[in-house]
C-alpha atoms as a PDB file:
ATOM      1  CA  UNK A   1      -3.396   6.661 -78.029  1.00  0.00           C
ATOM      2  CA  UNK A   2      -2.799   6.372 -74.620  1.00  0.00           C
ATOM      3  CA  UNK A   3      -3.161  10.603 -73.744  1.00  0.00           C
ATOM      4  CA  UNK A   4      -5.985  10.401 -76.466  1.00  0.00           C
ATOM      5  CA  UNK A   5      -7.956   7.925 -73.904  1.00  0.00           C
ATOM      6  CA  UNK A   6      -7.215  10.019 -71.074  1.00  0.00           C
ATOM      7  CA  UNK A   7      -8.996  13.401 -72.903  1.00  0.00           C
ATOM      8  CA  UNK A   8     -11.606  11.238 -73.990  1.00  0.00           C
ATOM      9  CA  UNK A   9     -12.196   9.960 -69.931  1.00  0.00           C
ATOM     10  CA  UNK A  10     -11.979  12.948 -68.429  1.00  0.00           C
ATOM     11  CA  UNK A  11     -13.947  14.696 -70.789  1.00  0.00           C
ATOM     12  CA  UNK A  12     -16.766  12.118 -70.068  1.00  0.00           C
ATOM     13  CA  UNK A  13     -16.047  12.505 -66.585  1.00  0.00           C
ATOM     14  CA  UNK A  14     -16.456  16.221 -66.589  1.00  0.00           C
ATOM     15  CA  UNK A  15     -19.645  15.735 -68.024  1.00  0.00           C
ATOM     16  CA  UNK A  16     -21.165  13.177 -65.884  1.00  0.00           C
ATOM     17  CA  UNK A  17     -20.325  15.511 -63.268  1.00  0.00           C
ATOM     18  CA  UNK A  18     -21.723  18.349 -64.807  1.00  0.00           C
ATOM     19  CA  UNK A  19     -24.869  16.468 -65.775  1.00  0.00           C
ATOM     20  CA  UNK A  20     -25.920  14.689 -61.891  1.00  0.00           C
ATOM     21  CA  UNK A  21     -25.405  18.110 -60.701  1.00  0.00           C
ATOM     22  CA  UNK A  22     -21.676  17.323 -58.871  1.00  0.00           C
ATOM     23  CA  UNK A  23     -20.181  20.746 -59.649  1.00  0.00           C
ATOM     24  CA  UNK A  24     -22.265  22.335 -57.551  1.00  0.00           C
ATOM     25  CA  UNK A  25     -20.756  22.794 -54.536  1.00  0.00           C
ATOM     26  CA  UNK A  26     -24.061  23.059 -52.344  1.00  0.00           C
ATOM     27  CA  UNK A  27     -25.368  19.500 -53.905  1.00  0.00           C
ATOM     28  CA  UNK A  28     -21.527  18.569 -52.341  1.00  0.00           C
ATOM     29  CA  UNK A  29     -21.702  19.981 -49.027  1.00  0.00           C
ATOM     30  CA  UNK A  30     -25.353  19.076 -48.630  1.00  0.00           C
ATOM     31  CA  UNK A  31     -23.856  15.427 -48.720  1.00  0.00           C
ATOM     32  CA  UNK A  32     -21.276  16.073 -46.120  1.00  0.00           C
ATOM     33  CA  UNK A  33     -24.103  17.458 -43.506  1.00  0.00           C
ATOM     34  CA  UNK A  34     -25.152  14.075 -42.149  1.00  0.00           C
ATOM     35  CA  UNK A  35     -26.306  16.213 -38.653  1.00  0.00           C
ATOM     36  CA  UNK A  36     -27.967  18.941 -40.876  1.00  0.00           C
ATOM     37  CA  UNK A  37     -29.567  18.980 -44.274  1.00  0.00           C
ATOM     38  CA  UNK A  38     -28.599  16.127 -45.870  1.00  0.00           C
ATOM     39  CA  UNK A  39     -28.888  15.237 -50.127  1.00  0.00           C
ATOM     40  CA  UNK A  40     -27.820  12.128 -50.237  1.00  0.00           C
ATOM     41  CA  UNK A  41     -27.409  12.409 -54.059  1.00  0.00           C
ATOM     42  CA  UNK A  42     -23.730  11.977 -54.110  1.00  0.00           C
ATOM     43  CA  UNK A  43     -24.249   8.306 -53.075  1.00  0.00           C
ATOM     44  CA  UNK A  44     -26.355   7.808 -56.636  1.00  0.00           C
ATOM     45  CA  UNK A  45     -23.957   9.227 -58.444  1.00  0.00           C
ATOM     46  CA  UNK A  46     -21.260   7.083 -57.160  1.00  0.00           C
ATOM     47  CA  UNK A  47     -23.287   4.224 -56.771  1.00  0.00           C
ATOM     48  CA  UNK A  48     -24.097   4.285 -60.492  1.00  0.00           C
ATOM     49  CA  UNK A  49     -20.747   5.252 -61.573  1.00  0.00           C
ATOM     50  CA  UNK A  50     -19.207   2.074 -59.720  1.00  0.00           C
ATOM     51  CA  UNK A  51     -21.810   0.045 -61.245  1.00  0.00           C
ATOM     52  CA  UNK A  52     -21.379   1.169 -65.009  1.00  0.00           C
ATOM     53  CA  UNK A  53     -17.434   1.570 -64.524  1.00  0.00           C
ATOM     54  CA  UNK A  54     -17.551  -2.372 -63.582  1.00  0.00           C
ATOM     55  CA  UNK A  55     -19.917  -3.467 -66.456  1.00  0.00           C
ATOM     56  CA  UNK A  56     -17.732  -1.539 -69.279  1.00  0.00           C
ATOM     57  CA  UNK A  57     -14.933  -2.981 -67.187  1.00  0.00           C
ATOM     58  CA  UNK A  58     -16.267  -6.368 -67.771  1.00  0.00           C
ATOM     59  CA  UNK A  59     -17.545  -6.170 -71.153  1.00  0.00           C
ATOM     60  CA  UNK A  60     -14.324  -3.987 -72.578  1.00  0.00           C
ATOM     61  CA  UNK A  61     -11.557  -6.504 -70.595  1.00  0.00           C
ATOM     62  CA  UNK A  62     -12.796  -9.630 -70.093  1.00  0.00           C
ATOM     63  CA  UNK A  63     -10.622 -11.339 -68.366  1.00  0.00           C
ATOM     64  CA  UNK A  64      -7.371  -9.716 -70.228  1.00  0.00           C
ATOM     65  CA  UNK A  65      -3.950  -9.628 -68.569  1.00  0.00           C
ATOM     66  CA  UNK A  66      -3.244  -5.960 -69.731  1.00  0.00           C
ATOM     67  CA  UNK A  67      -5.068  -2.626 -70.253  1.00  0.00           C
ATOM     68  CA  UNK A  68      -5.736  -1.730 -73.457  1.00  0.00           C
ATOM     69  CA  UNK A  69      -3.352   1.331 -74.038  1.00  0.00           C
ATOM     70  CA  UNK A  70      -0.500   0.191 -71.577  1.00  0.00           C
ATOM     71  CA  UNK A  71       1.707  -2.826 -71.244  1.00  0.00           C
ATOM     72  CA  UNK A  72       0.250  -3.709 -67.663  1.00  0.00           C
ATOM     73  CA  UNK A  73      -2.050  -2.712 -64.997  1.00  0.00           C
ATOM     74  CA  UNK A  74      -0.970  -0.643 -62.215  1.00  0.00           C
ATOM     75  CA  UNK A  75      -1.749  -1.896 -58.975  1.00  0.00           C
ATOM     76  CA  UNK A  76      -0.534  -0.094 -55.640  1.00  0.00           C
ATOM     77  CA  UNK A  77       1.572  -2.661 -54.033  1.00  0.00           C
ATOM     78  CA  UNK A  78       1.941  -0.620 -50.683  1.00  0.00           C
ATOM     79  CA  UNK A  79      -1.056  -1.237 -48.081  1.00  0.00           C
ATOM     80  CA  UNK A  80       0.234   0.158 -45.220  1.00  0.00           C
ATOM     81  CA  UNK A  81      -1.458   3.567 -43.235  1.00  0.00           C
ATOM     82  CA  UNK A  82       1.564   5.772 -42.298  1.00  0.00           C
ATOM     83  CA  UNK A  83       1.615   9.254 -41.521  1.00  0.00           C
ATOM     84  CA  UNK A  84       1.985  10.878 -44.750  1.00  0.00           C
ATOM     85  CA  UNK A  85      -1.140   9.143 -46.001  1.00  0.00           C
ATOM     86  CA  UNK A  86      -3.278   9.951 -42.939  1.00  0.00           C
ATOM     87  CA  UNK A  87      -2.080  13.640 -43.158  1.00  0.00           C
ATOM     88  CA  UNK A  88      -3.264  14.047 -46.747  1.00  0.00           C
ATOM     89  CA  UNK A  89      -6.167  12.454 -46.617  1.00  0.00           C
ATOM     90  CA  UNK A  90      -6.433  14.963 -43.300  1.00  0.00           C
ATOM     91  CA  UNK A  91      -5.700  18.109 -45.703  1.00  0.00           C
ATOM     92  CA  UNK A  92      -8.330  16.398 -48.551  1.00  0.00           C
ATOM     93  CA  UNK A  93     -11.160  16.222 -46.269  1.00  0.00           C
ATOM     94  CA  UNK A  94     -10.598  19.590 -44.799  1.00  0.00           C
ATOM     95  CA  UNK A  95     -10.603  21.043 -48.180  1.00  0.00           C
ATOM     96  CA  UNK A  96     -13.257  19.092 -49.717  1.00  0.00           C
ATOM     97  CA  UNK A  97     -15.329  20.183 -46.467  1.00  0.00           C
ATOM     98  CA  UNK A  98     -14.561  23.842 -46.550  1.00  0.00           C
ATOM     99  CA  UNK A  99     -15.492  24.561 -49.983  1.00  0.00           C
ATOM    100  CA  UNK A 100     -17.485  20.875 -51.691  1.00  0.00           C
ATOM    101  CA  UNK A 101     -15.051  20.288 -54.572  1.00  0.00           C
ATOM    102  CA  UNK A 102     -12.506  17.509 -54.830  1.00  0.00           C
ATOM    103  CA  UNK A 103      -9.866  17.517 -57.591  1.00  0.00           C
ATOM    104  CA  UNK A 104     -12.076  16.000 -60.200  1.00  0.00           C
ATOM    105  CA  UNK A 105     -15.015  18.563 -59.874  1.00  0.00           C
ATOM    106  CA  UNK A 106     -12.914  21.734 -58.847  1.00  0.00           C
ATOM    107  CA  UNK A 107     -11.502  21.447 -62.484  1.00  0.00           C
ATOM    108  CA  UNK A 108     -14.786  20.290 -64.181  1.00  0.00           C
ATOM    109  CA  UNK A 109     -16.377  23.782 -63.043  1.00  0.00           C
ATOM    110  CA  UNK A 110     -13.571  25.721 -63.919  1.00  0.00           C
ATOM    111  CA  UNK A 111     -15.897  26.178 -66.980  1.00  0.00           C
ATOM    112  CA  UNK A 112     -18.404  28.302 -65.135  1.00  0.00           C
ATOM    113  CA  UNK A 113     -15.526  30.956 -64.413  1.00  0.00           C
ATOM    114  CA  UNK A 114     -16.297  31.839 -60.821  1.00  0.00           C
ATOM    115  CA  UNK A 115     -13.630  33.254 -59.560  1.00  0.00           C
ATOM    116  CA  UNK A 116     -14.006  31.483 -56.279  1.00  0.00           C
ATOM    117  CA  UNK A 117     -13.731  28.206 -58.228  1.00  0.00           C
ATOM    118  CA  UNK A 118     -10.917  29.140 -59.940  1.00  0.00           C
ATOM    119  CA  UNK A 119      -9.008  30.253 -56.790  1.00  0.00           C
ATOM    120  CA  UNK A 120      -9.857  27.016 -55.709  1.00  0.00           C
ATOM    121  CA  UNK A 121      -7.647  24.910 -58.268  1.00  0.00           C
ATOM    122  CA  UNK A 122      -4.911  27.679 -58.203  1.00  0.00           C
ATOM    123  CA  UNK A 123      -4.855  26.646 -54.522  1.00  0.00           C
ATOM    124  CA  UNK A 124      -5.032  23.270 -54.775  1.00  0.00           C
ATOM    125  CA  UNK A 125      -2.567  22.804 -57.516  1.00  0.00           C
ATOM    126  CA  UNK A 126       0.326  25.083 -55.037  1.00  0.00           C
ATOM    127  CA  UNK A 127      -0.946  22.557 -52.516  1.00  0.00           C
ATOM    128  CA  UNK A 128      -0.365  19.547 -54.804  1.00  0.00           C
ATOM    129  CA  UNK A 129       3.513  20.802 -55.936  1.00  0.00           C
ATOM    130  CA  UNK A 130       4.369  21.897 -51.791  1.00  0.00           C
ATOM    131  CA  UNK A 131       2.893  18.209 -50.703  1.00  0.00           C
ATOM    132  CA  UNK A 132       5.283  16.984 -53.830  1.00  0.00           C
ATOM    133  CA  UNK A 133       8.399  18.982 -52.307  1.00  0.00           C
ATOM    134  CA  UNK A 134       8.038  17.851 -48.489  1.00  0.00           C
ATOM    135  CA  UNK A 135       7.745  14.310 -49.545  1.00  0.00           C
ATOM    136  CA  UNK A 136      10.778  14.740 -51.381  1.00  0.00           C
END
């Protein structure tokens, strides 16, 4: 049930991006020029996403001590801003900058085929297993 929910999400995710325009990488980048062109779009789409994601929140869990598909919620426990962190979050800007796609919508426009897109992930996944390895 649990990987069952996780389709379902992400499949609704995929399509919410799809639908407020967020796999388009110029809608993207047009949010990132605050000195140029801006669209601030991106801050509607979030803003509303917050907002629903805390209503179904609410109205789904109540105040319930554990998720519905898993035995307890995880929480990050560590708070603290060390190197590694500020380095990737360094290497997710940069990328997210260069070409407008973060994870989520670099593999919600995989759909479209363009081969720049699909680059993209191929990239970003290497990335993802080498930052896996030099943690290690």
């Amino acid at each position: 049930m649990k990987r069952l929910s996780a389709l379902i999400s992400g499949l609704l995710f995929g399509l919410g991006l799809a639908a407020s325009g967020m796999t388009d990488t110029r809608k993207v980048i047009g949010f990132l020029d605050i000195f140029g062109n801006w669209d601030p779009d991106l801050i509607f789409v979030m803003g509303s996403a917050v907002i629903t994601t805390f209503i179904g929140f609410k109205l789904v869990l109540g105040n319930r001590a554990q998720p519905l598909f898993a035995s307890m919620f995880s929480i990050p426990t560590r708070s603290e801003i060390d190197p590694r962190l500020v380095i990737g979050a360094a290497l997710f800007g940069i990328g997210w900058g260069l070409y407008g796609y973060c994870p989520g919508p670099a593999l919600a426009a995989i759909i479209y085929l363009s081969p720049v897109t699909i680059g993209f992930v191929i990239f970003m996944v290497i990335g993802m297993k080498l930052g896996n390895l030099f943690s290690k």
